[in-house]
Protein backbone atom coordinates (compact mmCIF):
# COMPACT_ATOMS: atom_id res chain seq x y z
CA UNK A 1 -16.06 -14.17 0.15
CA UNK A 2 -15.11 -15.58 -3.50
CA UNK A 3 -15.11 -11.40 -4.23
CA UNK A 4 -11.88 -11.21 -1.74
CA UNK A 5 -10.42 -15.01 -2.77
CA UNK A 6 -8.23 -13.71 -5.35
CA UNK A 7 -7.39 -10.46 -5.25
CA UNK A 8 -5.87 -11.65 -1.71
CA UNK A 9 -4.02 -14.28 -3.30
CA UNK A 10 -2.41 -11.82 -5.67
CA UNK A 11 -1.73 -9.71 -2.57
CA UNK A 12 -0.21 -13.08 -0.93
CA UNK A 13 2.01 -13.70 -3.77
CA UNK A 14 3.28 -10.00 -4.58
CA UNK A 15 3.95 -9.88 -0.69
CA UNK A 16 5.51 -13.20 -0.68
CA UNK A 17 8.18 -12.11 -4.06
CA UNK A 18 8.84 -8.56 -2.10
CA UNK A 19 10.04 -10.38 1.09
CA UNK A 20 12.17 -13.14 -0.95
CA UNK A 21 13.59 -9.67 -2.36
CA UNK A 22 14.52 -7.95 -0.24
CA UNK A 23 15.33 -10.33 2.90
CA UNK A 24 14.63 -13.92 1.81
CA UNK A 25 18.51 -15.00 1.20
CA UNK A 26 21.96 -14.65 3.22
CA UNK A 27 25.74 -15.08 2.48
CA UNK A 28 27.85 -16.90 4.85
CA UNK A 29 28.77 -13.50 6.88
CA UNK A 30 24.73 -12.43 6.68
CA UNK A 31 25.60 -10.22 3.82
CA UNK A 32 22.57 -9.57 1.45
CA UNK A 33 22.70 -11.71 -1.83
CA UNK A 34 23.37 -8.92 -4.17
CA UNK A 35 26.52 -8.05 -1.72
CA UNK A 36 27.69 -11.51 -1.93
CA UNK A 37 27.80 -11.76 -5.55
CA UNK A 38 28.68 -8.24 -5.91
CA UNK A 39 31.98 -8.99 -3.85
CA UNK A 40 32.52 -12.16 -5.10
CA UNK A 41 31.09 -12.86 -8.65
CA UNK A 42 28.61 -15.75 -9.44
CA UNK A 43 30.90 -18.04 -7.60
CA UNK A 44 29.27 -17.22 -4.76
CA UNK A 45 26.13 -18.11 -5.32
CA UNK A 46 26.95 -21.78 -3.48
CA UNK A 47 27.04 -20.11 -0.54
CA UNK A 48 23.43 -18.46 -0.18
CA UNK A 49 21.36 -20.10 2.15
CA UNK A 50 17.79 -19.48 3.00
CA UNK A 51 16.37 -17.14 5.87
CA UNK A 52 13.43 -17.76 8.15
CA UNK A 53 12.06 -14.66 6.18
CA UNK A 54 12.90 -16.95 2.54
CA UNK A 55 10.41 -19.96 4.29
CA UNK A 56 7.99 -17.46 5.07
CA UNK A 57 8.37 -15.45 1.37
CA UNK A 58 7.60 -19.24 -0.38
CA UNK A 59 4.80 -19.85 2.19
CA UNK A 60 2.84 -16.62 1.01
CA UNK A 61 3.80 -17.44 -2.40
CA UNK A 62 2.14 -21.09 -2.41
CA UNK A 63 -0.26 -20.02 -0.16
CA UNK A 64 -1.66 -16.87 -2.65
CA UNK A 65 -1.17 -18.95 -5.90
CA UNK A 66 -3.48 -21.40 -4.62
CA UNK A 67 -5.96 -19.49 -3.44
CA UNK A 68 -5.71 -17.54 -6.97
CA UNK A 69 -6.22 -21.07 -8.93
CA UNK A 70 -8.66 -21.99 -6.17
CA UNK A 71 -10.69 -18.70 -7.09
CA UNK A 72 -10.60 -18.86 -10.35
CA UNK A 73 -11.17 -22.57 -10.34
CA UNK A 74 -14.54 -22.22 -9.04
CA UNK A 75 -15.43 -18.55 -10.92
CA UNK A 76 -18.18 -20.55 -13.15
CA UNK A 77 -20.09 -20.93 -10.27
CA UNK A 78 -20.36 -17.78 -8.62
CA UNK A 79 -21.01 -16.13 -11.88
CA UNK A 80 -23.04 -18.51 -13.41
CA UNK A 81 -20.65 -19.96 -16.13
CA UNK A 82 -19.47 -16.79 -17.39
């Protein structure tokens, strides 16, 4: 299993950054970010909020960067402290 640990966590993480890409933040009228401050300028940027997709992107992000420290963590003693 330690084999899997953190190449899955990478996987996590790079899964967790695409989805707080692409869908992870809102403007006020559900505009993408990039819309928002596109329209508006970097004034904007007060009104982003968070979407259930964001709280999911920063779960898989915690959630792969610890099993990546985890994994590497505990490397010495699956190869033998090498």
């Amino acid at each position: 299993m330690h084999d899997y640990l953190i190449p899955f966590g990478g996987v996590l993480t790079a899964s967790g950054l695409t989805t707080m890409l692409i869908s992870g933040w809102t403007g006020p009228e559900g505009e993408h970010m990039s819309t928002q401050i596109a329209n508006l300028g970097f004034s904007a940027v007060s009104d982003i909020s968070l979407t259930s997709a964001g709280v999911l992107a920063f779960v898989l992000i915690f959630t792969g960067i610890a099993m990546m420290v985890y994994g590497n963590g505990t490397a010495h003693k699956v190869t033998g402290g090498y």
